[in-house]
PDB file of N, CA and C in Angstrom:
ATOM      1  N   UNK A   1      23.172 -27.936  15.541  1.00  0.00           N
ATOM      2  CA  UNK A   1      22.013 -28.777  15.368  1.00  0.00           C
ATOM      3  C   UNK A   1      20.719 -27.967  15.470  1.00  0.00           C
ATOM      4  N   UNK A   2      20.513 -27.066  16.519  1.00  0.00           N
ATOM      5  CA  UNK A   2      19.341 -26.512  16.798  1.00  0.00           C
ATOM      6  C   UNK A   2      19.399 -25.401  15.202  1.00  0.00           C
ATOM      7  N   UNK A   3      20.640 -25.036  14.588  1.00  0.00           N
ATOM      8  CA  UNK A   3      20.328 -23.881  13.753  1.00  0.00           C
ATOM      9  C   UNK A   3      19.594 -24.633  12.450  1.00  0.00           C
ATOM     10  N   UNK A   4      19.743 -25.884  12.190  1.00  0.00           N
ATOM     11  CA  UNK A   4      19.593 -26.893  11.331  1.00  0.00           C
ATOM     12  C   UNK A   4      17.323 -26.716  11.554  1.00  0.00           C
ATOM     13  N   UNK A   5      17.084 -26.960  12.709  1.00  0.00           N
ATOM     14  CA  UNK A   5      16.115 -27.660  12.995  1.00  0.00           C
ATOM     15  C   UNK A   5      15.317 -25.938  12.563  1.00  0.00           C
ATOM     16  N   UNK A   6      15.975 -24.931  13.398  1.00  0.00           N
ATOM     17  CA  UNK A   6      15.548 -23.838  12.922  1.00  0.00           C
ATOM     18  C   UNK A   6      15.163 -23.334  11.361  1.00  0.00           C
ATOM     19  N   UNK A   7      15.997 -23.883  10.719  1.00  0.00           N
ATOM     20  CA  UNK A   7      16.084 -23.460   8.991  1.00  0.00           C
ATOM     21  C   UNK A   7      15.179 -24.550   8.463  1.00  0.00           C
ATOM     22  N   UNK A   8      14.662 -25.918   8.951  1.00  0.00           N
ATOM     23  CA  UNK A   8      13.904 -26.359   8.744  1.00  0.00           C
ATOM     24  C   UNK A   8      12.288 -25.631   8.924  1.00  0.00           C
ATOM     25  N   UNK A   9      12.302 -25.379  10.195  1.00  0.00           N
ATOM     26  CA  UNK A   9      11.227 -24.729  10.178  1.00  0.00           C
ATOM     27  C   UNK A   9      10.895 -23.172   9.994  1.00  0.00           C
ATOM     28  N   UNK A  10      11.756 -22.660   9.538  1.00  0.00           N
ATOM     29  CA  UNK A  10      11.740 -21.401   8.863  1.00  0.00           C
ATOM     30  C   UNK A  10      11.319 -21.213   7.421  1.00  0.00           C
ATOM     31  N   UNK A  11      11.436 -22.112   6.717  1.00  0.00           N
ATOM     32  CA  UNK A  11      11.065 -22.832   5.326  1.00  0.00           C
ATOM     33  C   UNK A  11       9.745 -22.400   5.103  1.00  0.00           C
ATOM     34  N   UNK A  12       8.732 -23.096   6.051  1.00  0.00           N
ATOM     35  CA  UNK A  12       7.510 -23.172   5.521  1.00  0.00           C
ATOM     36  C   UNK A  12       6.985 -21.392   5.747  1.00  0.00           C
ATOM     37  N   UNK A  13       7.092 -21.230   7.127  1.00  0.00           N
ATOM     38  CA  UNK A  13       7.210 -19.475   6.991  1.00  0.00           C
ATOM     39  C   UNK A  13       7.493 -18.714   6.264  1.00  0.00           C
ATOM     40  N   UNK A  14       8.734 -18.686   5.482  1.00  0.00           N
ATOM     41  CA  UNK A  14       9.363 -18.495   4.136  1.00  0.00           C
ATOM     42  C   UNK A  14       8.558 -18.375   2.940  1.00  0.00           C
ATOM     43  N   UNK A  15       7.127 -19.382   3.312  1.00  0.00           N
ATOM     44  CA  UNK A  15       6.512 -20.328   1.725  1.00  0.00           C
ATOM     45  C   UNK A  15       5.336 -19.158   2.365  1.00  0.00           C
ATOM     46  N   UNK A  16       4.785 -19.143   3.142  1.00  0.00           N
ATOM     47  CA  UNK A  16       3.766 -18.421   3.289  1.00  0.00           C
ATOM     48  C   UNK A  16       4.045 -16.673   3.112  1.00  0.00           C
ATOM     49  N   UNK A  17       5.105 -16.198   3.690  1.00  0.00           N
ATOM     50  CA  UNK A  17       5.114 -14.642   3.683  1.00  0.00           C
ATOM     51  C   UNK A  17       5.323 -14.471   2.536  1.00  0.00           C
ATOM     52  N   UNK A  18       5.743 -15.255   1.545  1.00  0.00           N
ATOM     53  CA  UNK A  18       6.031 -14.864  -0.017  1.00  0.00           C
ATOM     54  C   UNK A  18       4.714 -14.902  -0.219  1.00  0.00           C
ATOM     55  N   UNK A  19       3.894 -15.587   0.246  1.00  0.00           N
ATOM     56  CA  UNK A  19       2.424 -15.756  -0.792  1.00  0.00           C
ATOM     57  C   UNK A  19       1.854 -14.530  -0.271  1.00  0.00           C
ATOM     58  N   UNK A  20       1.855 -14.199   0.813  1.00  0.00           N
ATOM     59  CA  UNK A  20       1.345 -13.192   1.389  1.00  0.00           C
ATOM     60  C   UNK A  20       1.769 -11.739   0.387  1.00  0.00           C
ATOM     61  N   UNK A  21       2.821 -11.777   0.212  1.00  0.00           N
ATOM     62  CA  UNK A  21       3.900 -10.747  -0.492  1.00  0.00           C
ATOM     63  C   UNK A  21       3.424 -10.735  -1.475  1.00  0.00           C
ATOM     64  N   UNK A  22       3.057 -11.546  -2.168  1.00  0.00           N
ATOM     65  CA  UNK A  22       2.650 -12.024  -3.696  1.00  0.00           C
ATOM     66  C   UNK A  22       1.295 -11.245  -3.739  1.00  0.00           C
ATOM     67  N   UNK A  23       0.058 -11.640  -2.661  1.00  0.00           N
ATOM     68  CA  UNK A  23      -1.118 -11.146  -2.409  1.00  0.00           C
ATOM     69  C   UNK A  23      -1.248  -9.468  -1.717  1.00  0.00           C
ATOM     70  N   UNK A  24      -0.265  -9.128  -1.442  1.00  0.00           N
ATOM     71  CA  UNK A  24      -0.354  -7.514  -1.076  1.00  0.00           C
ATOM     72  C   UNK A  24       0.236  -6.883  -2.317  1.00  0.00           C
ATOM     73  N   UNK A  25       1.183  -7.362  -3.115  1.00  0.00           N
ATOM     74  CA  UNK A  25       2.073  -6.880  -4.324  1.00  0.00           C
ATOM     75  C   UNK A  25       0.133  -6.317  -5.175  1.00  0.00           C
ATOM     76  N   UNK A  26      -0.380  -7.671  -5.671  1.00  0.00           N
ATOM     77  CA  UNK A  26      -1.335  -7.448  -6.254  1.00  0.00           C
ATOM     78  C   UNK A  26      -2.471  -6.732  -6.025  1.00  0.00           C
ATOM     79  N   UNK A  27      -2.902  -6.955  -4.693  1.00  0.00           N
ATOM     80  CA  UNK A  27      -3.906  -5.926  -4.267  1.00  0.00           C
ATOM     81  C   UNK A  27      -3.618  -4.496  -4.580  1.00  0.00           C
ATOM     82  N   UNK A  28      -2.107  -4.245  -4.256  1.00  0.00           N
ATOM     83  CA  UNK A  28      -1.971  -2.589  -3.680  1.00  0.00           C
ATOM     84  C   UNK A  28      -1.864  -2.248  -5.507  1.00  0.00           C
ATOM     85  N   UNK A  29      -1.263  -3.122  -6.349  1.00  0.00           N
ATOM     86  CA  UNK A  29      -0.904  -2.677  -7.750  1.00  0.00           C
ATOM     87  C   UNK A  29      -2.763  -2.380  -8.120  1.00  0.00           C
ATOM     88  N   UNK A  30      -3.824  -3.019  -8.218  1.00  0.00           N
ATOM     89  CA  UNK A  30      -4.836  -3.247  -9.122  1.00  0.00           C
ATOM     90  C   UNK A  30      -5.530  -2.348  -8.141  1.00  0.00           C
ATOM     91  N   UNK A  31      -5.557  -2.075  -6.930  1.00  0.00           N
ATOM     92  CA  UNK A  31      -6.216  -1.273  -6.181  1.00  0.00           C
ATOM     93  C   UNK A  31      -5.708   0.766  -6.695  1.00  0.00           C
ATOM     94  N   UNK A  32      -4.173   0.515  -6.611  1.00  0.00           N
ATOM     95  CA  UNK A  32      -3.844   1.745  -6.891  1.00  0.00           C
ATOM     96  C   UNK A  32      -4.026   2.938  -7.759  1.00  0.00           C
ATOM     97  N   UNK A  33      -4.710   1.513  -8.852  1.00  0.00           N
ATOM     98  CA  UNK A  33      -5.129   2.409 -10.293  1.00  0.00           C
ATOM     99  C   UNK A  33      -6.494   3.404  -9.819  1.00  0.00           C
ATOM    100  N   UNK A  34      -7.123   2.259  -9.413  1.00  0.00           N
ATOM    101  CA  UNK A  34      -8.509   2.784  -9.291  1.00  0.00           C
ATOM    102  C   UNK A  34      -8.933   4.252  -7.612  1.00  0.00           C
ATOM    103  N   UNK A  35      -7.805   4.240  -6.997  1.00  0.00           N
ATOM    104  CA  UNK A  35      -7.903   4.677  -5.697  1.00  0.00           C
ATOM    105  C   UNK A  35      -6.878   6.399  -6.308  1.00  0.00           C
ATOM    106  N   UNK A  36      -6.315   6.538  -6.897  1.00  0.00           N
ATOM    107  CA  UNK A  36      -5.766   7.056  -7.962  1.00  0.00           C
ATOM    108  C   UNK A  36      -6.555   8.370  -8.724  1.00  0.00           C
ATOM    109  N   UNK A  37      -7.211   7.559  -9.335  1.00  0.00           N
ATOM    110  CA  UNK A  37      -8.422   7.806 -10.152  1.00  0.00           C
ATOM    111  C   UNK A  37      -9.615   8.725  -9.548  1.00  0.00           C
ATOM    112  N   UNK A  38      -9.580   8.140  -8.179  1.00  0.00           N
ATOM    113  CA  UNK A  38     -10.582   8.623  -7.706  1.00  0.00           C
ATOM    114  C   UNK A  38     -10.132   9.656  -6.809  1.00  0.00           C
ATOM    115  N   UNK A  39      -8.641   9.590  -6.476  1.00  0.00           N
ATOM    116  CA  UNK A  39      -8.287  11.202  -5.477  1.00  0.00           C
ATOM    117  C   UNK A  39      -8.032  12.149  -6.827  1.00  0.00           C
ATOM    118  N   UNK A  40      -7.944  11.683  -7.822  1.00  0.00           N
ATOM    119  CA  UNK A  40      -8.259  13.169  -8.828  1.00  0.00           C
ATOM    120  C   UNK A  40      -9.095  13.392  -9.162  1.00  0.00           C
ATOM    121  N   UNK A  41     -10.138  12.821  -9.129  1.00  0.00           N
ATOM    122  CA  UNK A  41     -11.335  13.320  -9.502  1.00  0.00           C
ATOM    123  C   UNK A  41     -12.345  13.856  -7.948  1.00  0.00           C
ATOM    124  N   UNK A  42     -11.755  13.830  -7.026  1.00  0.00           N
ATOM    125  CA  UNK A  42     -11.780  14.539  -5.947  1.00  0.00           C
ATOM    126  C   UNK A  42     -11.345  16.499  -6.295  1.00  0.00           C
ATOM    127  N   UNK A  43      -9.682  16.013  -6.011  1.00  0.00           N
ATOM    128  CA  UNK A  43      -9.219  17.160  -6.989  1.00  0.00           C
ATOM    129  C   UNK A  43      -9.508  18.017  -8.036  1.00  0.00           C
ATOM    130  N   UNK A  44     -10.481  17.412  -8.752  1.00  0.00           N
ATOM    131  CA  UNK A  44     -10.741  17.916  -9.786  1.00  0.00           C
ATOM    132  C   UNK A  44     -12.275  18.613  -9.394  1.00  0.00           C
ATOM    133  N   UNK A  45     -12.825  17.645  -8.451  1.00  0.00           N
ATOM    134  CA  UNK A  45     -14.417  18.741  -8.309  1.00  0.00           C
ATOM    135  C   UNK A  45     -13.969  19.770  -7.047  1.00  0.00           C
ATOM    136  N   UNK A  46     -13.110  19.528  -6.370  1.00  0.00           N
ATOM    137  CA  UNK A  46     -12.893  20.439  -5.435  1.00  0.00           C
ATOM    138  C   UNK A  46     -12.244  22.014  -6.575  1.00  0.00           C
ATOM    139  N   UNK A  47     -11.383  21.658  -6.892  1.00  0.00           N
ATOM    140  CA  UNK A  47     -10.569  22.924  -8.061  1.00  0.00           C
ATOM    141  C   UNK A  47     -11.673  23.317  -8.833  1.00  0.00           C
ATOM    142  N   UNK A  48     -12.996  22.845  -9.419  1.00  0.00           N
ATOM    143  CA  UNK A  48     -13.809  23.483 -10.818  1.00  0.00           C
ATOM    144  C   UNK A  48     -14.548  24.187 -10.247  1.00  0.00           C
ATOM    145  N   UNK A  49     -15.233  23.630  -8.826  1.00  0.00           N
ATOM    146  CA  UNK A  49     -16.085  24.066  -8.124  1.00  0.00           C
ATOM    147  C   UNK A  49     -15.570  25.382  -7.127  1.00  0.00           C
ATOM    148  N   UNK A  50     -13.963  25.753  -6.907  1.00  0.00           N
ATOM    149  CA  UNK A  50     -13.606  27.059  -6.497  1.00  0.00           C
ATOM    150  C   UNK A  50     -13.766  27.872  -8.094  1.00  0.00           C
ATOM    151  N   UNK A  51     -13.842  27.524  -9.345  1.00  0.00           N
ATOM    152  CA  UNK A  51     -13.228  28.227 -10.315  1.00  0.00           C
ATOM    153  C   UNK A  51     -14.502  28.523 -10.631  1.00  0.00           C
ATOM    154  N   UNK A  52     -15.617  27.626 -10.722  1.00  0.00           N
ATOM    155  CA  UNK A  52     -17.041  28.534 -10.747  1.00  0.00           C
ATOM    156  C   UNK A  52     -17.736  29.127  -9.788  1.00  0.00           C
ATOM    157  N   UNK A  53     -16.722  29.316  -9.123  1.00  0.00           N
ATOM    158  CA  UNK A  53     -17.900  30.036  -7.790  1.00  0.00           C
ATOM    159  C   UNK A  53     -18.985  28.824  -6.930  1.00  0.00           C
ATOM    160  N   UNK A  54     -18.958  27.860  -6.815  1.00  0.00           N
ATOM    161  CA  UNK A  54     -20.220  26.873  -6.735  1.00  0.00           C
ATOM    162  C   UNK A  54     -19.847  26.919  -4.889  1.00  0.00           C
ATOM    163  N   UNK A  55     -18.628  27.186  -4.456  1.00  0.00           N
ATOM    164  CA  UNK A  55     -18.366  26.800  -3.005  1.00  0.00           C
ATOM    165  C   UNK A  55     -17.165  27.873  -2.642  1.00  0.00           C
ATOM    166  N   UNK A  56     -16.813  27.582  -1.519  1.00  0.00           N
ATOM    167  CA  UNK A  56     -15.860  28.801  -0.936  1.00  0.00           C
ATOM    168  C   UNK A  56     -14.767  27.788  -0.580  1.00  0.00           C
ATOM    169  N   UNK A  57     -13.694  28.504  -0.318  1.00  0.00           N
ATOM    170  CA  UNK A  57     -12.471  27.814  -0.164  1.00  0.00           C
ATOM    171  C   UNK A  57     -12.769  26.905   1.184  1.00  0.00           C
ATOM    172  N   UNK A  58     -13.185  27.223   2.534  1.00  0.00           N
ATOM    173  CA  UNK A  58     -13.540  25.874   3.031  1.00  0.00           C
ATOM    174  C   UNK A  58     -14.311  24.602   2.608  1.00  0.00           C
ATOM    175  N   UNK A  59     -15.385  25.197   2.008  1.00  0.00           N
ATOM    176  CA  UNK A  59     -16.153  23.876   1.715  1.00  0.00           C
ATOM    177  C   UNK A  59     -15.216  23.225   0.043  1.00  0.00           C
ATOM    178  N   UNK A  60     -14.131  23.395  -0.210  1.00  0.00           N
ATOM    179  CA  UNK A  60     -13.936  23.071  -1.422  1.00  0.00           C
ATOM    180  C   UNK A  60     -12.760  22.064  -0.647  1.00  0.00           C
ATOM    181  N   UNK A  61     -12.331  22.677   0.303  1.00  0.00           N
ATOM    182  CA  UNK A  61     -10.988  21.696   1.163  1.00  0.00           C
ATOM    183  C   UNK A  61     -11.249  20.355   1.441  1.00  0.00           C
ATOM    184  N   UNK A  62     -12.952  19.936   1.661  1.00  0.00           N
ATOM    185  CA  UNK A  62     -13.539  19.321   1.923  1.00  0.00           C
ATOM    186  C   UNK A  62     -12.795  18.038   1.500  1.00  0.00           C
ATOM    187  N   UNK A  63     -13.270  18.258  -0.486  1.00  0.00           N
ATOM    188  CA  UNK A  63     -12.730  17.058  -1.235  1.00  0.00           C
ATOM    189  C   UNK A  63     -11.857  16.688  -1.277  1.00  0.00           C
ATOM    190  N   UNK A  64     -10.872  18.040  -1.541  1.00  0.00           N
ATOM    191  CA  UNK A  64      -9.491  17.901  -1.589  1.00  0.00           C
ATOM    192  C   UNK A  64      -8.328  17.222  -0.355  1.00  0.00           C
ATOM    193  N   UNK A  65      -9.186  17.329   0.362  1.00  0.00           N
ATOM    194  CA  UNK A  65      -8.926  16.785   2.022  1.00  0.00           C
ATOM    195  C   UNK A  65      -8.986  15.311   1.492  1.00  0.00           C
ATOM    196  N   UNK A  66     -10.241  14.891   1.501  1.00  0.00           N
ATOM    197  CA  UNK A  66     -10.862  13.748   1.300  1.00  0.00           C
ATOM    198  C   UNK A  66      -9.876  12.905  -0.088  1.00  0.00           C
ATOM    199  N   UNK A  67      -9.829  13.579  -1.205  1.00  0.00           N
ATOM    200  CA  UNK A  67      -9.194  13.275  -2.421  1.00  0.00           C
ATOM    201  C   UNK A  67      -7.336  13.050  -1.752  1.00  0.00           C
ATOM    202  N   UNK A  68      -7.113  13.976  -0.683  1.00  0.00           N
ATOM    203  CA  UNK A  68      -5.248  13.120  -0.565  1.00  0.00           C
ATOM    204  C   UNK A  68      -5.930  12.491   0.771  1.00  0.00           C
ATOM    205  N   UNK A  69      -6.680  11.663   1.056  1.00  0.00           N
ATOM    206  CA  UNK A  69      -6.633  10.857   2.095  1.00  0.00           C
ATOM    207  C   UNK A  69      -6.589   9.585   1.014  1.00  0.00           C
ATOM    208  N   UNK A  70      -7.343   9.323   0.078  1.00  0.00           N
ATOM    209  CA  UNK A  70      -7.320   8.258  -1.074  1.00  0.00           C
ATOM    210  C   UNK A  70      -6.485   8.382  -1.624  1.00  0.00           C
ATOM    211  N   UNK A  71      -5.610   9.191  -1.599  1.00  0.00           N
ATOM    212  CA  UNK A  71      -4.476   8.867  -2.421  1.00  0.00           C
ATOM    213  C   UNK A  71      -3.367   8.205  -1.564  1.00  0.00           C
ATOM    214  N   UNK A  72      -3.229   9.065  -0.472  1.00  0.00           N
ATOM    215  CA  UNK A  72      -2.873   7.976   0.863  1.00  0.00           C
ATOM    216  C   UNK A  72      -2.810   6.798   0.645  1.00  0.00           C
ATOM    217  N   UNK A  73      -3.557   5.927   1.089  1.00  0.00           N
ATOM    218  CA  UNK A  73      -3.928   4.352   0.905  1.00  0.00           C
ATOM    219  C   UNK A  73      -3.486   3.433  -0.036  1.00  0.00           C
ATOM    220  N   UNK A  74      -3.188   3.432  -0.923  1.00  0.00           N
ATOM    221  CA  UNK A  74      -1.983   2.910  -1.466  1.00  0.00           C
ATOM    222  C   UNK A  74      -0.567   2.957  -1.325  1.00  0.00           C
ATOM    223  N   UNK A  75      -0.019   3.863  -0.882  1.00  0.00           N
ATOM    224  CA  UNK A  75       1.065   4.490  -0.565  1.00  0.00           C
ATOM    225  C   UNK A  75       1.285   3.885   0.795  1.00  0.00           C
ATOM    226  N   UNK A  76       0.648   3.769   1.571  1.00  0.00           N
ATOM    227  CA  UNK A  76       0.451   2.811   2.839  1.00  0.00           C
ATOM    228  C   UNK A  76       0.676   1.551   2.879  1.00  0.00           C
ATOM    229  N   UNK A  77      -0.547   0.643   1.677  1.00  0.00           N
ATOM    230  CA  UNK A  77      -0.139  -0.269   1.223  1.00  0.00           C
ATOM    231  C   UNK A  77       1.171  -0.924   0.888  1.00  0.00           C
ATOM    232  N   UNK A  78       1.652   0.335   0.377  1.00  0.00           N
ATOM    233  CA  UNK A  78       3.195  -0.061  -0.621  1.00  0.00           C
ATOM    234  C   UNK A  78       4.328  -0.171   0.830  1.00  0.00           C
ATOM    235  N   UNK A  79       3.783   0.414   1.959  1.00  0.00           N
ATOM    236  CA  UNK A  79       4.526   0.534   2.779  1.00  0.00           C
ATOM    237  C   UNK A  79       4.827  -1.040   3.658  1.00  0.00           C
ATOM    238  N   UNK A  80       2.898  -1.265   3.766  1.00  0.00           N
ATOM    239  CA  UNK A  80       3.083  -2.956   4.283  1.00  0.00           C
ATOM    240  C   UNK A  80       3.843  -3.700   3.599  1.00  0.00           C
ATOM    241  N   UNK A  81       3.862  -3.776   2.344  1.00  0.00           N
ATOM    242  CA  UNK A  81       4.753  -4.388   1.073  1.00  0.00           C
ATOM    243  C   UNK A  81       5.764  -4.835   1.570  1.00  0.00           C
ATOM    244  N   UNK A  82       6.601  -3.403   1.590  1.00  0.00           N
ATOM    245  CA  UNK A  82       7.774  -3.283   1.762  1.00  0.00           C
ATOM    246  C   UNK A  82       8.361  -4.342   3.201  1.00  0.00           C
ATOM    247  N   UNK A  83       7.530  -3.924   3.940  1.00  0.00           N
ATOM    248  CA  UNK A  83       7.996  -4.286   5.829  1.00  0.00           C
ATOM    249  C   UNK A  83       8.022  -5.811   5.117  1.00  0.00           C
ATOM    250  N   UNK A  84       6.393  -6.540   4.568  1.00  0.00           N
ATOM    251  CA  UNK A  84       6.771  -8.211   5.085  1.00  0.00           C
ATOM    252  C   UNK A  84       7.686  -8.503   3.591  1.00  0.00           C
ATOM    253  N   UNK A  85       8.555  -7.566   2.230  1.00  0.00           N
ATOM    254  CA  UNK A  85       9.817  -8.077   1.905  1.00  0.00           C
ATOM    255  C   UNK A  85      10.942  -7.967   2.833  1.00  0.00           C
ATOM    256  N   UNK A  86      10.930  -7.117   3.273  1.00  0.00           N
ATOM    257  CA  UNK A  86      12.190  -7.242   4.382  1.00  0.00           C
ATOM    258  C   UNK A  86      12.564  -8.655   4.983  1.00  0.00           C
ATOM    259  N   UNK A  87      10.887  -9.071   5.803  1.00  0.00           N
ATOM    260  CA  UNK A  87      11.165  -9.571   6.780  1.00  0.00           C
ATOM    261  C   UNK A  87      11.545 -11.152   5.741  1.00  0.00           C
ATOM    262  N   UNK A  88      10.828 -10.876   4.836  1.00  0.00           N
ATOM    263  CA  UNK A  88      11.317 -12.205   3.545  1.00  0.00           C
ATOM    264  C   UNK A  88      12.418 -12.455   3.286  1.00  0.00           C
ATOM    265  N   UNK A  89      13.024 -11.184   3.227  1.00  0.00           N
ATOM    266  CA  UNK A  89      14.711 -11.344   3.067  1.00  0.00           C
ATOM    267  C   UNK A  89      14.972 -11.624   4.692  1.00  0.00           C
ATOM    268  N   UNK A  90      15.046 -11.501   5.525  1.00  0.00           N
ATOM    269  CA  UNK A  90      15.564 -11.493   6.505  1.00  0.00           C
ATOM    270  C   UNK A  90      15.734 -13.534   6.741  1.00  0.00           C
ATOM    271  N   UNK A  91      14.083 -14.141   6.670  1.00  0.00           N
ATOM    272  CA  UNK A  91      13.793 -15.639   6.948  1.00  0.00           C
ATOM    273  C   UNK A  91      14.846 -16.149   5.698  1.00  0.00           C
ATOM    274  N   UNK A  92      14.903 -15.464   4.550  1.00  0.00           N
ATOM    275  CA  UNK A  92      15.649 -16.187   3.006  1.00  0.00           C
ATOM    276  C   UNK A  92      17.417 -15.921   3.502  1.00  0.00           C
ATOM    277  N   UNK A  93      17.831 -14.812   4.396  1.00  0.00           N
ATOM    278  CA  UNK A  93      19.400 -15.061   4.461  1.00  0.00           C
ATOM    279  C   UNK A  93      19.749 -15.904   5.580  1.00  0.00           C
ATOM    280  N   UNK A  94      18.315 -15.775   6.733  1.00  0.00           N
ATOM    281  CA  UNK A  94      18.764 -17.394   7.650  1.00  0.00           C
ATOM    282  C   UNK A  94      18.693 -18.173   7.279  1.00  0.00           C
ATOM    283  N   UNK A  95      17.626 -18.515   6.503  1.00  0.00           N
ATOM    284  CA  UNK A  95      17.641 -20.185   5.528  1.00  0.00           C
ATOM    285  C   UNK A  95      18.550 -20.658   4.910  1.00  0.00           C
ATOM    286  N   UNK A  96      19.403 -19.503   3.759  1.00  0.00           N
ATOM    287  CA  UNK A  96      20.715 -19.864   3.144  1.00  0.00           C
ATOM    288  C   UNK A  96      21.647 -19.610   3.854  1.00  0.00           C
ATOM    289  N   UNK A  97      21.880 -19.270   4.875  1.00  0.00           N
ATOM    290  CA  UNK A  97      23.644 -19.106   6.083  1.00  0.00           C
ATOM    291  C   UNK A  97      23.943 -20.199   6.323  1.00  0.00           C
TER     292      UNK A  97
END
């Protein structure tokens, strides 16, 4: 009886972490392009700017530092993703047992 009352109210939890899932899926996809974009073009002024002479290999680490920290952040994202599908599957195989 109590597993009954449980799967009842596991339902609506169920209805929300999907939306949630739904709303991180999209953020991290439409965010990624642009966050992307911008750790190569990090990359890219850090690398032109050792190749013309404009900076020295520390101050060029700078960007390039900076450029894989943004690339980071999606990849992070994809990580939250992942954790609340789990836990989606986890509420979706108590609901159907």
């Amino acid at each position: 009886m109590l597993k009954i009352i449980g799967k009842i109210l596991a339902f609506p939890v169920m209805l929300i972490v999907i939306v949630i899932q739904w709303a991180f899926v999209f953020l991290v996809s439409f965010s990624s392009v642009i966050l992307y974009l911008l750790a190569g073009l990090f990359l890219l002024v850090a690398v032109l700017s050792l190749i013309f002479g404009v900076s020295t290999w520390t101050e060029a680490l700078r960007p390039a530092l900076a450029g894989f920290i943004v690339f980071l952040i999606p990849i992070i994202g994809q990580g939250i993703t992942a954790v609340i599908a789990v836990f989606r599957e986890g509420l979706s195989d108590f609901i159907w047992s």
